[in-house]
Protein backbone atom coordinates (compact mmCIF):
# COMPACT_ATOMS: atom_id res chain seq x y z
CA UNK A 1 191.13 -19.43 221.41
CA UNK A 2 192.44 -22.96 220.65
CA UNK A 3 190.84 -25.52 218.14
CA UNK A 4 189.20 -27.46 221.53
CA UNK A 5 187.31 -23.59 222.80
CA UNK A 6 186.51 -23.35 219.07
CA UNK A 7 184.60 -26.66 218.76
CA UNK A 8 182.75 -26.25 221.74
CA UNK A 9 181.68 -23.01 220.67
CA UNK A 10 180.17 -23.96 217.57
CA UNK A 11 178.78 -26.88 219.04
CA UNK A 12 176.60 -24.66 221.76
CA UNK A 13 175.62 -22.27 219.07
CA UNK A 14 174.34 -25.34 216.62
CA UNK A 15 172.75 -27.57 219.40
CA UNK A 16 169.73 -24.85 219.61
CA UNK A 17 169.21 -24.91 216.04
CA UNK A 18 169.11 -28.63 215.90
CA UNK A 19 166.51 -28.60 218.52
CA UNK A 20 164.29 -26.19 217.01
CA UNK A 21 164.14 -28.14 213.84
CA UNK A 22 163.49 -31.40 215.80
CA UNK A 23 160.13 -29.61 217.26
CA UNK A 24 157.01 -30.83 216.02
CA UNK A 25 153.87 -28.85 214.93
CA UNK A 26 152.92 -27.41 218.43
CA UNK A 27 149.40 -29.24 220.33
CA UNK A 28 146.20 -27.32 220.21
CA UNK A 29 142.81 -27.02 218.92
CA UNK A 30 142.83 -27.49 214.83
CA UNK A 31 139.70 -25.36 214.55
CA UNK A 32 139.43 -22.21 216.76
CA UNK A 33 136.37 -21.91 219.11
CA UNK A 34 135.34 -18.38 217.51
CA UNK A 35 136.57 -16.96 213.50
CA UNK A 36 139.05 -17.80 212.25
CA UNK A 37 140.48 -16.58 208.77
CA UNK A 38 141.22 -19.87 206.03
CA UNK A 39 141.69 -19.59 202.88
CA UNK A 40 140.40 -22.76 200.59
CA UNK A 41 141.73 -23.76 196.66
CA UNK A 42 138.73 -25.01 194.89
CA UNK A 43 138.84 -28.75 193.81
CA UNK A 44 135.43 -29.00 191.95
CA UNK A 45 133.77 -25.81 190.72
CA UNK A 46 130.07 -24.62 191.88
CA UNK A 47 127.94 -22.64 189.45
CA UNK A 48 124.22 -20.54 189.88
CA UNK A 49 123.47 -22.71 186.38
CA UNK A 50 124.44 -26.39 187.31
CA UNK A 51 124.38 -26.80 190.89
CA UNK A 52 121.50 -27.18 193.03
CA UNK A 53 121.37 -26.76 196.69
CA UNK A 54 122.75 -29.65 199.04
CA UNK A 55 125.64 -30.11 195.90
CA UNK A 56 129.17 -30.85 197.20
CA UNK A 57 131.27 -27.92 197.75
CA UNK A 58 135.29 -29.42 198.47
CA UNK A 59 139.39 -28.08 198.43
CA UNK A 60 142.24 -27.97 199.87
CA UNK A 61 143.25 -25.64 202.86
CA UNK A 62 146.50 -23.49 201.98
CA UNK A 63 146.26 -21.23 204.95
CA UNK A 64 146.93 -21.31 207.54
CA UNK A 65 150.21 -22.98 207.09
CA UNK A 66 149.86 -25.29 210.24
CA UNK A 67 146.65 -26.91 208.54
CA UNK A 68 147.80 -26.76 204.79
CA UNK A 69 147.22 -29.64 202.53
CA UNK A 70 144.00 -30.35 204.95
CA UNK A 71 140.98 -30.82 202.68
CA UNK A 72 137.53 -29.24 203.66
CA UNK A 73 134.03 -30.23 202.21
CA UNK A 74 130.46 -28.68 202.59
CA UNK A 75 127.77 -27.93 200.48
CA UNK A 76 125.85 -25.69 197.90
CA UNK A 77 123.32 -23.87 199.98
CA UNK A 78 121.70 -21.41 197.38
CA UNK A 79 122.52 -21.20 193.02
CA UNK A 80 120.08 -19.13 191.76
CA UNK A 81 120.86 -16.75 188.57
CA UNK A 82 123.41 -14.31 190.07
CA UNK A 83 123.38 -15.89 193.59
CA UNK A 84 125.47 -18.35 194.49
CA UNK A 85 126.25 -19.82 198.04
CA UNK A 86 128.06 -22.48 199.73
CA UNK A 87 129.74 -23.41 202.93
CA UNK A 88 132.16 -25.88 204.48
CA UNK A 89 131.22 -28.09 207.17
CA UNK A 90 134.24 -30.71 207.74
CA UNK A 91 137.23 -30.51 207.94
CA UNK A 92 139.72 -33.56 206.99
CA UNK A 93 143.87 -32.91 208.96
CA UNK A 94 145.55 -36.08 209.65
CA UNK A 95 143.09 -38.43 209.58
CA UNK A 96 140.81 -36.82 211.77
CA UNK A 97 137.69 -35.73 210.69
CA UNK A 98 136.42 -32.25 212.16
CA UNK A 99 132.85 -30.32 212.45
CA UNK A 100 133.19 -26.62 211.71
CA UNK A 101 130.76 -23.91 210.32
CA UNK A 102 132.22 -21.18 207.84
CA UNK A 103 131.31 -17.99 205.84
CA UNK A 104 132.40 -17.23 202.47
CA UNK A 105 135.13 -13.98 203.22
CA UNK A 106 136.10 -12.89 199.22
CA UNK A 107 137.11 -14.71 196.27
CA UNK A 108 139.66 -14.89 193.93
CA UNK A 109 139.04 -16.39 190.44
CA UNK A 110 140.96 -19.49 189.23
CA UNK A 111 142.29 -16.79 186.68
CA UNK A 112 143.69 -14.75 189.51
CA UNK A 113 141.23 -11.90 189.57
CA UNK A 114 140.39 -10.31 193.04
CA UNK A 115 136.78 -10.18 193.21
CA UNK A 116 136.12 -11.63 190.27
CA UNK A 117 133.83 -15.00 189.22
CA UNK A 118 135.24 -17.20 186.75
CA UNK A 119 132.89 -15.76 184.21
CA UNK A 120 135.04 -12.66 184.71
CA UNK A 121 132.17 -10.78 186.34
CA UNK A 122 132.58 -8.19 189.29
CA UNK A 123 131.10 -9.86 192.65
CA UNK A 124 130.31 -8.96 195.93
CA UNK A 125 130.00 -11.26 198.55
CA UNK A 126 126.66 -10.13 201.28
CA UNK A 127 124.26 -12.43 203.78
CA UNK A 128 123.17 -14.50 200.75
CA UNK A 129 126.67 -15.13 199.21
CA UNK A 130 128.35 -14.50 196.27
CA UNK A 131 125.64 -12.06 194.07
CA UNK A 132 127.53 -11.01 190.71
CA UNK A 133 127.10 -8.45 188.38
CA UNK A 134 125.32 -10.41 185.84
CA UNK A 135 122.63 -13.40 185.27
CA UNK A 136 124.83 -16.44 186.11
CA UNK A 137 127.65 -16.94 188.47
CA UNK A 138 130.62 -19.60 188.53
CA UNK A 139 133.81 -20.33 190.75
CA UNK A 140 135.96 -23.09 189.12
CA UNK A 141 138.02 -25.71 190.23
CA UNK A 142 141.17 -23.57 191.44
CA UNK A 143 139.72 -20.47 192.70
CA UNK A 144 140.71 -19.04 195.82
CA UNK A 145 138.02 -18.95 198.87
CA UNK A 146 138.63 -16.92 201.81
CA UNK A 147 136.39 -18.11 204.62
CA UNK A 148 135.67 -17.58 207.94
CA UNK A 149 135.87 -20.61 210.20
CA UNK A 150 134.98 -21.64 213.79
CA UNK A 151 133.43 -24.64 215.66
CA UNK A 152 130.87 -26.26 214.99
């Protein structure tokens, strides 16, 4: 092959790369009609002892990766002794503001400890939320949520 055959070559195989990276994020519905699986870093912490029902509940979306960096909010719904339960209700992705309705999935401490409060007490997560092992419950700022999502 001559330096011309050469060029060309390695000009057809780069010119698909190039457009891939050009792409945007593809167009489609931010929040799926039925569940879908997000998980949520804490940015204020919720506990059975200090909040009260109707408390803000917020963080920061990390999965999936098309939405990350997209901040969610909702609310305390029940703190009471080993019981605690919240949900989010909006989500915040490019200036956009969406409804959606969620379920709390499992939790991860802000210590890193699977299944774990940040009292570093065994949970278990049932209809009424997050019930611990103990007389008080508490998930700090930087604890990993995983929730269930959908439209509201």
């Amino acid at each position: 092959m001559n330096k011309t055959s050469n060029l060309l070559l390695l000009a057809a195989l780069l010119l698909p790369c190039g457009a891939l990276a050009q792409e945007g994020p593809a167009e489609g519905p931010v929040i799926a009609d039925s569940n879908s699986t997000m998980l949520v870093k804490m940015t204020n912490s919720v506990s059975s002892t200090a909040s009260k029902p109707g408390d803000k509940v917020t963080g920061i979306l990390i999965d999936p990766r098309q939405l990350r960096g997209a901040t969610v909010e909702g609310k305390v719904i029940r703190a009471d002794h080993a019981i605690l339960n919240f949900s989010f209700d909006t989500l915040y992705f490019n200036g956009k503001t969406y409804p959606m309705q969620s379920r709390l999935v499992s939790v991860t401490s802000s210590k890193g400890n699977d299944g774990m409060d940040d009292l570093d007490q065994r949970l278990r997560i049932e209809g009424v939320g997050i019930i611990t092992y103990g007389t008080k419950t508490a998930i700090d700022e930087g604890a990993e949520i995983r929730i269930t999502a959908w439209k509201k």
